[in-house]
PDB file of N, CA and C in Angstrom:
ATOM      1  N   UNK A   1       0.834  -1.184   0.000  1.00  0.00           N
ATOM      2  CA  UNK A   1       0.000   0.000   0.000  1.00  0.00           C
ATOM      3  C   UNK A   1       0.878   1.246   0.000  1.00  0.00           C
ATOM      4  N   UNK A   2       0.419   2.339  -0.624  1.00  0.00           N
ATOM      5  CA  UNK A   2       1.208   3.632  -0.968  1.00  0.00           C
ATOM      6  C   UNK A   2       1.080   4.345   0.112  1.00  0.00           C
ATOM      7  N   UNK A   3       1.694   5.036   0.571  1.00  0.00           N
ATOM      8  CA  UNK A   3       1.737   5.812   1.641  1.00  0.00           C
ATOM      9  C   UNK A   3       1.171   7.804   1.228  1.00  0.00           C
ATOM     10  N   UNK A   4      -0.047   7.759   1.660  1.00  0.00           N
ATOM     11  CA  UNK A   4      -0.563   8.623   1.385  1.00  0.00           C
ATOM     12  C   UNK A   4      -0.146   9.849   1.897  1.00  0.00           C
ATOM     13  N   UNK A   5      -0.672  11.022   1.233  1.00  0.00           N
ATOM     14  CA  UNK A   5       0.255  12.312   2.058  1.00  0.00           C
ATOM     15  C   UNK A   5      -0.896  12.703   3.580  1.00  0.00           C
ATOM     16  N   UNK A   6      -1.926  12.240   3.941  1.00  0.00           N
ATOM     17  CA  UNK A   6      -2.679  12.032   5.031  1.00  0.00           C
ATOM     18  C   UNK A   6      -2.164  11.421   6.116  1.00  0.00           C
ATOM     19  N   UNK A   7      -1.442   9.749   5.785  1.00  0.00           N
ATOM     20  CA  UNK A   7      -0.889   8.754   6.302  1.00  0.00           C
ATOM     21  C   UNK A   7       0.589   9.277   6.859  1.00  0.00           C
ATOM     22  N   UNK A   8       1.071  10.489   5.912  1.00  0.00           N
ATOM     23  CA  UNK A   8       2.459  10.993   6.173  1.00  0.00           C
ATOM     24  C   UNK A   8       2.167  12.103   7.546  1.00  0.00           C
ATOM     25  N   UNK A   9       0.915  12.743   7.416  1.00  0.00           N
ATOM     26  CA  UNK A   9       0.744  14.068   8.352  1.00  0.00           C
ATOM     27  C   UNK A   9       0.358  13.420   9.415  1.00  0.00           C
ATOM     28  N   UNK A  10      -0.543  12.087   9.663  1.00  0.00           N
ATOM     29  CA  UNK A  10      -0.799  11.242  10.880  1.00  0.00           C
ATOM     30  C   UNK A  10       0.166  10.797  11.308  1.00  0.00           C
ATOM     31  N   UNK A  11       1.744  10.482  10.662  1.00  0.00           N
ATOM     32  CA  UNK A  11       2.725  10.073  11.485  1.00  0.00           C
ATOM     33  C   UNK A  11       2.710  11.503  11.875  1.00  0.00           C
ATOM     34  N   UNK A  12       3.268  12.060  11.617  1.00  0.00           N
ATOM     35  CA  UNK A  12       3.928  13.920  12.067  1.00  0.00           C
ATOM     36  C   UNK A  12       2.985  13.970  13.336  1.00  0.00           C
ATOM     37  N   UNK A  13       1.770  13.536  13.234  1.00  0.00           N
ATOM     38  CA  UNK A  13       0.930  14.246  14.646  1.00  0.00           C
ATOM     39  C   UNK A  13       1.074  13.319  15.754  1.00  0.00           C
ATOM     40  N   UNK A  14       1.613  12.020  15.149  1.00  0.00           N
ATOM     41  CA  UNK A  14       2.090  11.040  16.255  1.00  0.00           C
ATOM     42  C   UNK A  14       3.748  11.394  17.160  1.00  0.00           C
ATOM     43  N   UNK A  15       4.026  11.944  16.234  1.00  0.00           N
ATOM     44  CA  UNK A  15       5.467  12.327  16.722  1.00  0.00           C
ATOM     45  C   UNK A  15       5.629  13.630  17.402  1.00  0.00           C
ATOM     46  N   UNK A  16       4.924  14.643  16.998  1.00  0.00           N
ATOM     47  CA  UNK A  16       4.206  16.015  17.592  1.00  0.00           C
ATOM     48  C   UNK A  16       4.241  15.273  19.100  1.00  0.00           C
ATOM     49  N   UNK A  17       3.085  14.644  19.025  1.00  0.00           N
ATOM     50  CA  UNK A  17       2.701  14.442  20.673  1.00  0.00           C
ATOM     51  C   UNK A  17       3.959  13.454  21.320  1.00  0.00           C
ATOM     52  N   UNK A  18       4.769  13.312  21.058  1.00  0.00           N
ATOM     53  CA  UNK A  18       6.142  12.876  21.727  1.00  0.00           C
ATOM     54  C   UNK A  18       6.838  14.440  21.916  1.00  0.00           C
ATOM     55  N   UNK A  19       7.012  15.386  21.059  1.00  0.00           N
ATOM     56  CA  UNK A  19       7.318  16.403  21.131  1.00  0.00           C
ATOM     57  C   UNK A  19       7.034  17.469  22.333  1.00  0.00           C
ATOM     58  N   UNK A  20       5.493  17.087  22.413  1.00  0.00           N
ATOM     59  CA  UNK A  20       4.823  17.869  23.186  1.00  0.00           C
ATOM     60  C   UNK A  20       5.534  17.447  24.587  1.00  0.00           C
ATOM     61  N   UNK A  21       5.996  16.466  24.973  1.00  0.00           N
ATOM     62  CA  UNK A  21       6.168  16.121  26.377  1.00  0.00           C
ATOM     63  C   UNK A  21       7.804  16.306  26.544  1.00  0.00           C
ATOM     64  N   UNK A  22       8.283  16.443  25.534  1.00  0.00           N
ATOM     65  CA  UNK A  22       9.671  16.163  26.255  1.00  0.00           C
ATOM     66  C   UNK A  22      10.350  17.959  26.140  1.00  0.00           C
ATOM     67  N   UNK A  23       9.756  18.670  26.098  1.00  0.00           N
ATOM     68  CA  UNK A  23      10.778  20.068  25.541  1.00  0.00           C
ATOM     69  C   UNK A  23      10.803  20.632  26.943  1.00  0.00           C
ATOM     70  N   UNK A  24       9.669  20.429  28.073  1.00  0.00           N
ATOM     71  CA  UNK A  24       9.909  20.781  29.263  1.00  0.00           C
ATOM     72  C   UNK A  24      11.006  20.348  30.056  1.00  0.00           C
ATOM     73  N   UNK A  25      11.098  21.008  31.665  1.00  0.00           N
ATOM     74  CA  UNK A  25      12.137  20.697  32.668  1.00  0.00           C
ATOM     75  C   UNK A  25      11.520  19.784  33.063  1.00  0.00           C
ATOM     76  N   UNK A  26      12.771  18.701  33.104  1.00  0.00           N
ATOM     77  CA  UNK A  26      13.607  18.678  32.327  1.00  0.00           C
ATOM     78  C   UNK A  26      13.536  18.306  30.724  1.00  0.00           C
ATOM     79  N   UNK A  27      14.542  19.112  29.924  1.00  0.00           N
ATOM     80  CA  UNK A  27      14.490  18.710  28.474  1.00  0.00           C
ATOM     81  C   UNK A  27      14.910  17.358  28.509  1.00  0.00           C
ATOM     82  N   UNK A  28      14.488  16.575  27.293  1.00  0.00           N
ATOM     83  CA  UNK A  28      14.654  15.475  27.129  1.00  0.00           C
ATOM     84  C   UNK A  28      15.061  15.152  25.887  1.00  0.00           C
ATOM     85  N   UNK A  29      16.571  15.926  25.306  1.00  0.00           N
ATOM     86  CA  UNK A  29      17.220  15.947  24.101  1.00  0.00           C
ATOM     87  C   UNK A  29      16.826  14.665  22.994  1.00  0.00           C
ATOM     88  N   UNK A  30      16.932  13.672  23.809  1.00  0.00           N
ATOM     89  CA  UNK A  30      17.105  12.908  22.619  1.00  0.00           C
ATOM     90  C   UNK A  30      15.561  12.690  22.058  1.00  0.00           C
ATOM     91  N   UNK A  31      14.801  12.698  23.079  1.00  0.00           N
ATOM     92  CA  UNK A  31      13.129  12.576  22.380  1.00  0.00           C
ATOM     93  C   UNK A  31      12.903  13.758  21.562  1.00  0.00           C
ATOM     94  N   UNK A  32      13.344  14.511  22.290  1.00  0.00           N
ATOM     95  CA  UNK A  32      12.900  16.316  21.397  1.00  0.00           C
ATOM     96  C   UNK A  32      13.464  16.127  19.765  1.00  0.00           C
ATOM     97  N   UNK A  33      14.787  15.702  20.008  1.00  0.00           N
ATOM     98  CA  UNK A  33      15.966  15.763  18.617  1.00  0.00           C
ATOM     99  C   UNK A  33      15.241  15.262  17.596  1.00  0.00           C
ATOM    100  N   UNK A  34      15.098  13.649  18.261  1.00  0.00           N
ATOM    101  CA  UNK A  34      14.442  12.840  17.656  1.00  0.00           C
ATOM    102  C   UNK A  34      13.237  12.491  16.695  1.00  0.00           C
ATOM    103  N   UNK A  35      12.254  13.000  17.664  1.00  0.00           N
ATOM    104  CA  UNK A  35      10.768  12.691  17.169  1.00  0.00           C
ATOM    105  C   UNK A  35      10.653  14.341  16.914  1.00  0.00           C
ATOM    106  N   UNK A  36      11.233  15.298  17.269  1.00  0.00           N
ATOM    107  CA  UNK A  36      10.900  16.719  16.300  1.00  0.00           C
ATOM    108  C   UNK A  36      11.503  16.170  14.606  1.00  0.00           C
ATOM    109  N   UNK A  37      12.923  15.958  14.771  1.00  0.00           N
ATOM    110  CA  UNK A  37      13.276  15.569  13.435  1.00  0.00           C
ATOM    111  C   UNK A  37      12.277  14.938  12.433  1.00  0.00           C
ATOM    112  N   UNK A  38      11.930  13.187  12.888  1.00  0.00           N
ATOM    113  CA  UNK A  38      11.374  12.506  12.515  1.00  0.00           C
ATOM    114  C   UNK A  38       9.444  13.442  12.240  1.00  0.00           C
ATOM    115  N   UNK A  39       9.416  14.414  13.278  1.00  0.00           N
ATOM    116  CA  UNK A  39       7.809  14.872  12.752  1.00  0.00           C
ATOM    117  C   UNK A  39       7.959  15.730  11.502  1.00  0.00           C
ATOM    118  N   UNK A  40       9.273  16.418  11.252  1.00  0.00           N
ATOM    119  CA  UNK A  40       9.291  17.601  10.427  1.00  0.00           C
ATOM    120  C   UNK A  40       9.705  16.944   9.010  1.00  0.00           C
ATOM    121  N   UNK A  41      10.339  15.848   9.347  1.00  0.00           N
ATOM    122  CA  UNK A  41      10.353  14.805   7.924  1.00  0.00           C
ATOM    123  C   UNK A  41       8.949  14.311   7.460  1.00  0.00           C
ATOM    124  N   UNK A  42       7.940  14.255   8.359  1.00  0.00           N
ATOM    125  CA  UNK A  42       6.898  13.292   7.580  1.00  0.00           C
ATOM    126  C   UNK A  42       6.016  14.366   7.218  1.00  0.00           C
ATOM    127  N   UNK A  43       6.075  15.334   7.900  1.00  0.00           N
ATOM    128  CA  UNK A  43       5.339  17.230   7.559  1.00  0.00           C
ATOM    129  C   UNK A  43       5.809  17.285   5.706  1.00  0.00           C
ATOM    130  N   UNK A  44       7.061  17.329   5.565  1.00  0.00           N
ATOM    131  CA  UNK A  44       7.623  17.368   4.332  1.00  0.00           C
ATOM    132  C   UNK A  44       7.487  16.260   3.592  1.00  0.00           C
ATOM    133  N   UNK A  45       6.960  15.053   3.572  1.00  0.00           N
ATOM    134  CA  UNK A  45       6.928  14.314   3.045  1.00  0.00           C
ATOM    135  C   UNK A  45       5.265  14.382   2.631  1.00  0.00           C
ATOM    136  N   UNK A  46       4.772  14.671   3.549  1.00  0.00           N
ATOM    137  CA  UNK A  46       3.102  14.845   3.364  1.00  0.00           C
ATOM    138  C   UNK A  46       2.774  15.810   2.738  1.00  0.00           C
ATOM    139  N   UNK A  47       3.535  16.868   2.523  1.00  0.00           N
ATOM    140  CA  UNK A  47       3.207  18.120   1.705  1.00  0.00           C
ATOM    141  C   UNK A  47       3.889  17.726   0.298  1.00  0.00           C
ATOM    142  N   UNK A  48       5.085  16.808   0.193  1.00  0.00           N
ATOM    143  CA  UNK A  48       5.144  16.609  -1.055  1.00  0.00           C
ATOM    144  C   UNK A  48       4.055  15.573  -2.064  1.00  0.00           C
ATOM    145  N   UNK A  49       3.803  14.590  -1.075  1.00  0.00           N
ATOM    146  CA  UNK A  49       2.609  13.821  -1.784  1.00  0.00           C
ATOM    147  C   UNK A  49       1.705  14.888  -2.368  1.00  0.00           C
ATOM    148  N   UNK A  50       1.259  15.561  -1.243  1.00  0.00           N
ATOM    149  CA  UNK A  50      -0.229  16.184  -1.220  1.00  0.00           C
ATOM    150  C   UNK A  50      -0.144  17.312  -2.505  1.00  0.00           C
ATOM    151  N   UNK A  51       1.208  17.646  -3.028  1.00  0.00           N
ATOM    152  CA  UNK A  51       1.693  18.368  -4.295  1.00  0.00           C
ATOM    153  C   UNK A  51       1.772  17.233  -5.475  1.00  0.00           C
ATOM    154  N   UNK A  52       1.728  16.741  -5.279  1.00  0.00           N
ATOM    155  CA  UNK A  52       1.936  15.658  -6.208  1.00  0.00           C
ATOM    156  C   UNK A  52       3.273  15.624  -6.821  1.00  0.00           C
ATOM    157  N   UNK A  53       4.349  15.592  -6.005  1.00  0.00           N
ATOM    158  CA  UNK A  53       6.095  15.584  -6.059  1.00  0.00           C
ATOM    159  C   UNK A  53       6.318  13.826  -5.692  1.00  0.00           C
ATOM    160  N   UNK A  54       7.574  13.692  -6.377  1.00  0.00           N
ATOM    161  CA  UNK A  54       8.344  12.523  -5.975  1.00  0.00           C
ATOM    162  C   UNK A  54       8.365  12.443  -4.698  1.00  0.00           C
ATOM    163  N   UNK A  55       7.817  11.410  -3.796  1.00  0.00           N
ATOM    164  CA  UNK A  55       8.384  11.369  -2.076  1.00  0.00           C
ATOM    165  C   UNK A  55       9.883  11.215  -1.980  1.00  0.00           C
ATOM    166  N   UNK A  56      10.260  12.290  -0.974  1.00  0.00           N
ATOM    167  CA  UNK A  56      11.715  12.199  -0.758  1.00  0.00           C
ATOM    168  C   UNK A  56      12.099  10.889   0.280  1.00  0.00           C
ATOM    169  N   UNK A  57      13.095   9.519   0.042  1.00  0.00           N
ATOM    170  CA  UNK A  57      13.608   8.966   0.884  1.00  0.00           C
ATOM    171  C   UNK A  57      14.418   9.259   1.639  1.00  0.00           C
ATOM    172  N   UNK A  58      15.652   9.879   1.518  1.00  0.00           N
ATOM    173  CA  UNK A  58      16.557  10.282   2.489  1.00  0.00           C
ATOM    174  C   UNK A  58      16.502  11.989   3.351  1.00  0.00           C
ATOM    175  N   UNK A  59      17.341  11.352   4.226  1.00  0.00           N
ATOM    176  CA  UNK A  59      17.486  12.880   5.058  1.00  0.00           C
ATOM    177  C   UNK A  59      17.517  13.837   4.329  1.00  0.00           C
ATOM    178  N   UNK A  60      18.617  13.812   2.696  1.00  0.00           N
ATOM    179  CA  UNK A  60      19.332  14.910   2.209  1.00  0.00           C
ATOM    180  C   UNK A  60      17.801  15.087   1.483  1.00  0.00           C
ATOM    181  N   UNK A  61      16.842  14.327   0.711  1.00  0.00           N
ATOM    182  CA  UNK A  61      16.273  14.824  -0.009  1.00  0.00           C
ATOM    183  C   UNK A  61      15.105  15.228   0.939  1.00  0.00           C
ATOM    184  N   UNK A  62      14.996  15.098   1.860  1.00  0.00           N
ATOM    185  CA  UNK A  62      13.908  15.703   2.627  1.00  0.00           C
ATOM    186  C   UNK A  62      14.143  17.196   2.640  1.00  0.00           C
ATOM    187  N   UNK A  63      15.603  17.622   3.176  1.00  0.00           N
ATOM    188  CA  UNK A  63      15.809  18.376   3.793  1.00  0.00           C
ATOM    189  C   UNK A  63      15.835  19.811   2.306  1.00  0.00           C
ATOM    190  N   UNK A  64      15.890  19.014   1.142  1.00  0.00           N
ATOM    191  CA  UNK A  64      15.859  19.395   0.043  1.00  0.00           C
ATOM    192  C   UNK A  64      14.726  19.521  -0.814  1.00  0.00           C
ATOM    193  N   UNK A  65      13.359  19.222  -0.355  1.00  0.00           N
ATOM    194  CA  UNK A  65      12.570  19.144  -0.428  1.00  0.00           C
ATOM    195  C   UNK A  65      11.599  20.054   0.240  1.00  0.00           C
ATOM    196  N   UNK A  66      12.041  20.180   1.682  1.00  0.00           N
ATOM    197  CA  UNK A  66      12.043  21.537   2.646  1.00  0.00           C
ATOM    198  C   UNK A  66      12.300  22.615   2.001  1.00  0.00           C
ATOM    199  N   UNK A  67      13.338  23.242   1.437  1.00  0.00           N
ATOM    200  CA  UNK A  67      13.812  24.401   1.134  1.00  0.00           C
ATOM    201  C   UNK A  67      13.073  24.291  -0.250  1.00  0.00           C
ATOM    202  N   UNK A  68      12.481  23.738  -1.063  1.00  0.00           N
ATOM    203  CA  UNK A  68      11.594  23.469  -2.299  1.00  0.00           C
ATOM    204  C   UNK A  68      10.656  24.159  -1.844  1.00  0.00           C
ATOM    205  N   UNK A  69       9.623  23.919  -0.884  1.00  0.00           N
ATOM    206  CA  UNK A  69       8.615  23.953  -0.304  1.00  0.00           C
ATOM    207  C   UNK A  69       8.838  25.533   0.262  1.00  0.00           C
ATOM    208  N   UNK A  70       9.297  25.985   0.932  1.00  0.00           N
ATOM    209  CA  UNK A  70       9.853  27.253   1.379  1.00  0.00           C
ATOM    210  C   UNK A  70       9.893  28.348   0.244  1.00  0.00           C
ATOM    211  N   UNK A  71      10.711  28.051  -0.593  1.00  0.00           N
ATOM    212  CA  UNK A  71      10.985  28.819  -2.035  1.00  0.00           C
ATOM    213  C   UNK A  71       9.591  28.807  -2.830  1.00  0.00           C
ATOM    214  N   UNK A  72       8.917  27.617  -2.931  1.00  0.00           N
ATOM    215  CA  UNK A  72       7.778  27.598  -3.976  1.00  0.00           C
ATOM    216  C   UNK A  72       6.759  27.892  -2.995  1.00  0.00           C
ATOM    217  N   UNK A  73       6.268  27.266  -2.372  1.00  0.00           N
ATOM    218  CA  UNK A  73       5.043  27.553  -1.363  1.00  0.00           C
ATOM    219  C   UNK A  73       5.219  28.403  -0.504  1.00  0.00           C
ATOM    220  N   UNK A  74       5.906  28.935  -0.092  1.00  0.00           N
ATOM    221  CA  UNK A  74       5.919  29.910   0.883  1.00  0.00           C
ATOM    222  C   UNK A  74       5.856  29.431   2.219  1.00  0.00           C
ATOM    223  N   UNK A  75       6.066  28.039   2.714  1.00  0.00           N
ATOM    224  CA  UNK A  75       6.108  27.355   3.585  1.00  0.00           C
ATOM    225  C   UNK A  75       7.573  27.583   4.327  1.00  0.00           C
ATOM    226  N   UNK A  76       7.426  27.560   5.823  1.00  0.00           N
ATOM    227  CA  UNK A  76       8.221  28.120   7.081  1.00  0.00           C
ATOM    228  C   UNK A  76       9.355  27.194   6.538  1.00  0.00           C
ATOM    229  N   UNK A  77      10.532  27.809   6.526  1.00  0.00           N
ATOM    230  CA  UNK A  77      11.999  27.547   6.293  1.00  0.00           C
ATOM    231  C   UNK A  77      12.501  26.856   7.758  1.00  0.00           C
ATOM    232  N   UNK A  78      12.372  25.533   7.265  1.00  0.00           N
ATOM    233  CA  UNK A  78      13.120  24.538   8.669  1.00  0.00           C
ATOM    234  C   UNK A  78      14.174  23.919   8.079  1.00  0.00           C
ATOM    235  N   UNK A  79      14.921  23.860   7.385  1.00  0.00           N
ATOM    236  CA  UNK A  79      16.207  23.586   6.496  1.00  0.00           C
ATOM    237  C   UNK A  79      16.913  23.502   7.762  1.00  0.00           C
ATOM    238  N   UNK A  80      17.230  24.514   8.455  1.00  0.00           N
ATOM    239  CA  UNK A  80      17.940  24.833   9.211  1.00  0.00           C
ATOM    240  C   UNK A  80      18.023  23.774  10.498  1.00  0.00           C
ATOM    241  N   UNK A  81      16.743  23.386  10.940  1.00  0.00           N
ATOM    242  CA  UNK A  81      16.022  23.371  12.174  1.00  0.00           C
ATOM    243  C   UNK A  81      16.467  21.843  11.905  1.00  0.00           C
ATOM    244  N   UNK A  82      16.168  21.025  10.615  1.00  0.00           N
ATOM    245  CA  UNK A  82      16.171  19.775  10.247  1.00  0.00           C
ATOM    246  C   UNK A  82      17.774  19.587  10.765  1.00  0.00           C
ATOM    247  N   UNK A  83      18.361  20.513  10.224  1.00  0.00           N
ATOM    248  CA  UNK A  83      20.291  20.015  10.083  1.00  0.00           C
ATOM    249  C   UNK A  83      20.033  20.184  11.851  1.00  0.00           C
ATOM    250  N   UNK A  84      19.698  20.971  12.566  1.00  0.00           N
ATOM    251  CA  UNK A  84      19.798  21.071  14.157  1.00  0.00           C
ATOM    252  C   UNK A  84      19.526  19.555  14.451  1.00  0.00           C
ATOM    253  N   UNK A  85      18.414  19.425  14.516  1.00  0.00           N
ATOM    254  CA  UNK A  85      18.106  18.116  15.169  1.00  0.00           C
ATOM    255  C   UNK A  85      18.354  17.282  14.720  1.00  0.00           C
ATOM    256  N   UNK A  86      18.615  16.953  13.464  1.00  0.00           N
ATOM    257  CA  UNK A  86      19.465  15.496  13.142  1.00  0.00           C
ATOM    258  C   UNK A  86      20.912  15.418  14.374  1.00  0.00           C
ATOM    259  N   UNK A  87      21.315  16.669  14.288  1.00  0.00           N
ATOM    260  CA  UNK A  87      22.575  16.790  14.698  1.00  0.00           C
ATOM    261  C   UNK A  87      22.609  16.403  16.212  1.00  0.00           C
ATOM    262  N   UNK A  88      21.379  17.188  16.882  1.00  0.00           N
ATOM    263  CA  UNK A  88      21.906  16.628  18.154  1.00  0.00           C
ATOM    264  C   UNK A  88      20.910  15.516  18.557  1.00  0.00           C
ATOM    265  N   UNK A  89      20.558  14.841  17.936  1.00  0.00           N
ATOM    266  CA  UNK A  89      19.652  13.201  17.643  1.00  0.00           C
ATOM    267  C   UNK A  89      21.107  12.487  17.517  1.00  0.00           C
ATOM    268  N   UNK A  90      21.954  12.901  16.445  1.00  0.00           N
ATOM    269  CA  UNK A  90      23.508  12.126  16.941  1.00  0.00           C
ATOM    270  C   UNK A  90      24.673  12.213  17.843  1.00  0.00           C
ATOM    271  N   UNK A  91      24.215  13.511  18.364  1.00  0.00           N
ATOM    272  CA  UNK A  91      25.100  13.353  20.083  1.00  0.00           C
ATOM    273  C   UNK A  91      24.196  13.124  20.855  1.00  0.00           C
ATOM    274  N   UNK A  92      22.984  13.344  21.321  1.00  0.00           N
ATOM    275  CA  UNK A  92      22.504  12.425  22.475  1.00  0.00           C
ATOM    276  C   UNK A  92      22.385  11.068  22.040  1.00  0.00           C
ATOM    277  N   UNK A  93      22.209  10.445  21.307  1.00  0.00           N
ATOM    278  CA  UNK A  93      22.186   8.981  21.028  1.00  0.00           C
ATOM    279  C   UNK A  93      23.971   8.061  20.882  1.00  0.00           C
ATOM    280  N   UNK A  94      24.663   9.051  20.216  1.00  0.00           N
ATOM    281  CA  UNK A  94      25.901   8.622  19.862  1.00  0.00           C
ATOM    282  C   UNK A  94      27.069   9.134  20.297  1.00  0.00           C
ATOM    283  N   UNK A  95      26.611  10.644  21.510  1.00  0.00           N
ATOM    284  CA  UNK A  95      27.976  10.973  21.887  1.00  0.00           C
ATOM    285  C   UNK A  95      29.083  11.551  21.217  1.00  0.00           C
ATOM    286  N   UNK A  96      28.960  11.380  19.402  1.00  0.00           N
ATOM    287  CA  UNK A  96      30.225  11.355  19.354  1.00  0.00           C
ATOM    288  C   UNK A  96      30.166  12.783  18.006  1.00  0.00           C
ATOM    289  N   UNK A  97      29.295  13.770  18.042  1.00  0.00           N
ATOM    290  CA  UNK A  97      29.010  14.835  17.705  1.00  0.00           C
ATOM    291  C   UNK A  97      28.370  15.634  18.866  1.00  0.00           C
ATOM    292  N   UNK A  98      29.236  17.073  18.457  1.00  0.00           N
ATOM    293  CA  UNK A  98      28.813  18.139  19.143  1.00  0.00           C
ATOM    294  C   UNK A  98      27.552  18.655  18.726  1.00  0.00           C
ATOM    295  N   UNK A  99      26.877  19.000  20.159  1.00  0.00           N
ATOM    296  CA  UNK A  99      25.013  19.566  19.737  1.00  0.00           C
ATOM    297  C   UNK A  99      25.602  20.676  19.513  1.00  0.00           C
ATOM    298  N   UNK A 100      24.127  21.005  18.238  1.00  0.00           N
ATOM    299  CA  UNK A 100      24.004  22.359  17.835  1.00  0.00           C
ATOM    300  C   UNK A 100      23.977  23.388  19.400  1.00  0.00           C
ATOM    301  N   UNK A 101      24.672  24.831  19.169  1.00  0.00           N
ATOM    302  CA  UNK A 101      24.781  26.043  20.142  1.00  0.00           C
ATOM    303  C   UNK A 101      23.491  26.296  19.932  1.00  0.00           C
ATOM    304  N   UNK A 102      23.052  27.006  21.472  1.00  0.00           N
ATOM    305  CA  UNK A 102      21.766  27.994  21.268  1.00  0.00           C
ATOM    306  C   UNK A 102      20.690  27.353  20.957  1.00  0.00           C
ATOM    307  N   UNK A 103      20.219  26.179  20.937  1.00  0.00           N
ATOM    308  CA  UNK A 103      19.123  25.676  20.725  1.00  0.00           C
ATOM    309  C   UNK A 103      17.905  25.599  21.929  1.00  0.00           C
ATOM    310  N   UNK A 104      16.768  26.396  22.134  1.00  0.00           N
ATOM    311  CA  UNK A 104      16.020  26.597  23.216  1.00  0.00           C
ATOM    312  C   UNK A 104      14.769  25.228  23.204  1.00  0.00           C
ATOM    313  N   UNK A 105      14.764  24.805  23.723  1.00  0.00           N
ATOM    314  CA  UNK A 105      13.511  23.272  23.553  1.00  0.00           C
ATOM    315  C   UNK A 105      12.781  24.128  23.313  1.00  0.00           C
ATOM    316  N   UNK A 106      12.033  25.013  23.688  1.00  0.00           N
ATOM    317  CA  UNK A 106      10.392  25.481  23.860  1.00  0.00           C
ATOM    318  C   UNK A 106      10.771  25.937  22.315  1.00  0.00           C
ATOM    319  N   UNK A 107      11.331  27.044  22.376  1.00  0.00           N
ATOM    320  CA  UNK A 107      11.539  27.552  20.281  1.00  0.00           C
ATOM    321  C   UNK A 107      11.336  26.417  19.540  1.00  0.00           C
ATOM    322  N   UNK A 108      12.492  25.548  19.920  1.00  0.00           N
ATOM    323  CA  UNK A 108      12.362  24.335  19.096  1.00  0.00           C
ATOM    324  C   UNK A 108      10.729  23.569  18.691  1.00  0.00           C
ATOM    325  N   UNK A 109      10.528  23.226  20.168  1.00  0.00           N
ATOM    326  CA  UNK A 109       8.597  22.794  19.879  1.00  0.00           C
ATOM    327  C   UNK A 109       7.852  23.560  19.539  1.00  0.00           C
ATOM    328  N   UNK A 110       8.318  24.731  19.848  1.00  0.00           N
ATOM    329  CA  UNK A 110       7.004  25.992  18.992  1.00  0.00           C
ATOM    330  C   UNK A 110       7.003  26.143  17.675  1.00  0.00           C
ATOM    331  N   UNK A 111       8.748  25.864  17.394  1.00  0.00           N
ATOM    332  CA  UNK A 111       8.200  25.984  15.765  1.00  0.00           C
ATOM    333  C   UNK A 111       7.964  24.355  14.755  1.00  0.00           C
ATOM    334  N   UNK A 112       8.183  23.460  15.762  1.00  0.00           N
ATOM    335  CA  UNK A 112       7.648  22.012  15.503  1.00  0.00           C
ATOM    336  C   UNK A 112       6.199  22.622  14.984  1.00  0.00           C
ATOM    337  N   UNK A 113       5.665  22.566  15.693  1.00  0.00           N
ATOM    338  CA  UNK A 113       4.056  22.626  15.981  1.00  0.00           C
ATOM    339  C   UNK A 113       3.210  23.817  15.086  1.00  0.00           C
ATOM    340  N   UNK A 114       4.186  24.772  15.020  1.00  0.00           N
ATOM    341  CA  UNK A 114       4.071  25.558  13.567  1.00  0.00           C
ATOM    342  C   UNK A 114       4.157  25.249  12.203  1.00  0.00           C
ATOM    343  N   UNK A 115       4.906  24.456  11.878  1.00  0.00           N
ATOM    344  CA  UNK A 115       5.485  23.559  10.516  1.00  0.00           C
ATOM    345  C   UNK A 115       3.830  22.889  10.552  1.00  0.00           C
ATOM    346  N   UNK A 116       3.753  21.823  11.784  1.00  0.00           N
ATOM    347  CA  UNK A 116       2.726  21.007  11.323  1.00  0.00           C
ATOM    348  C   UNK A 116       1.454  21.461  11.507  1.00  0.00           C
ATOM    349  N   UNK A 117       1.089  22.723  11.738  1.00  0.00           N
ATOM    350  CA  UNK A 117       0.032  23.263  11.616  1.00  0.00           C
ATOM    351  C   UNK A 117      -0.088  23.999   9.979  1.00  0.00           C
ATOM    352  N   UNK A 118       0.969  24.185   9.425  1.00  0.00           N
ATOM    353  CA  UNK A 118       1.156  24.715   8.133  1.00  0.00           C
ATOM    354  C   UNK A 118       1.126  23.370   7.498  1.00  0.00           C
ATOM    355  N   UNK A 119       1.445  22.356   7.776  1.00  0.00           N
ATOM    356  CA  UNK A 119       1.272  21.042   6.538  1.00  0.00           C
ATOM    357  C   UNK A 119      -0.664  20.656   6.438  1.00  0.00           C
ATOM    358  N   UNK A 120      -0.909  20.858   7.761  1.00  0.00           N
ATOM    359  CA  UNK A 120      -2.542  20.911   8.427  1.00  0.00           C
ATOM    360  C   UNK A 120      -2.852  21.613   7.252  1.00  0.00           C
ATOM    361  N   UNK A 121      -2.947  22.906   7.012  1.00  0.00           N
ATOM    362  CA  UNK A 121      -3.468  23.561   6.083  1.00  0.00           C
ATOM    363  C   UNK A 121      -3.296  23.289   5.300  1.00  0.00           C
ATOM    364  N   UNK A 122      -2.267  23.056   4.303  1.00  0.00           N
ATOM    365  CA  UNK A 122      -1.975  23.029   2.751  1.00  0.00           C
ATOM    366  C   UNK A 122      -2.744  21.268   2.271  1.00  0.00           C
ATOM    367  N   UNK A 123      -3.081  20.314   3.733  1.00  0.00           N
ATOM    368  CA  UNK A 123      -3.558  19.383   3.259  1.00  0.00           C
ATOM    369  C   UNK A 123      -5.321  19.555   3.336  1.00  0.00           C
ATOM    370  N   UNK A 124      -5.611  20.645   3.667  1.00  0.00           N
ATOM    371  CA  UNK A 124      -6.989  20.250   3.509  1.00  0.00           C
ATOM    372  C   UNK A 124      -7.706  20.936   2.225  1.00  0.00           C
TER     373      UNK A 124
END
């Protein structure tokens, strides 16, 4: 079965609500890193179905797919936000990369939850 761009925004809202719990005291890096990453990938993946674009498989084409979406749609520029949390998804899990500087959890989930309120719209 094809993975619909509906099926893509229902993961994102599954991962949202992992989001929702961990950005408080205490932060909980690797859930935040993690399942923000993983929600803002399936946000972009659901807006590309729902355009009727090639689904992106990898990180790079997600993240390339993002800045597509930004440039053509006018959709919130998380390019940035994606390279953040991959990044420190591989030092809290792996230790062996430095986390992104300056990264605030609450910013971080606020603009989670912004992205997927903007994929919300463009899918209905």
């Amino acid at each position: 079965m094809a993975q619909t761009a509906q099926d893509s925004f229902n993961l994102a809202l599954k991962h949202l609500e992992r989001v929702a719990v961990s950005w408080d005291d205490p932060t909980d890096w690797l859930e935040l890193s993690t399942f923000g990453f993983y929600c803002l990938e399936a946000c972009v993946v659901a807006a590309a179905l729902q355009l009727k674009r090639t689904r992106p498989g990898s990180h790079r084409a997600k993240a390339e797919e993002a800045r597509y979406l930004t440039t053509t749609h006018h959709l919130p520029d998380i390019e940035k936000l994606l390279v953040d949390l991959n990044t420190m998804r591989k030092s809290e899990a792996y230790g062996d990369v430095e986390p992104p500087d300056n990264l605030d959890p609450q910013e971080v989930a606020s603009e989670i939850e912004a992205y997927v309120e903007q994929i919300g719209s463009l899918l209905q």
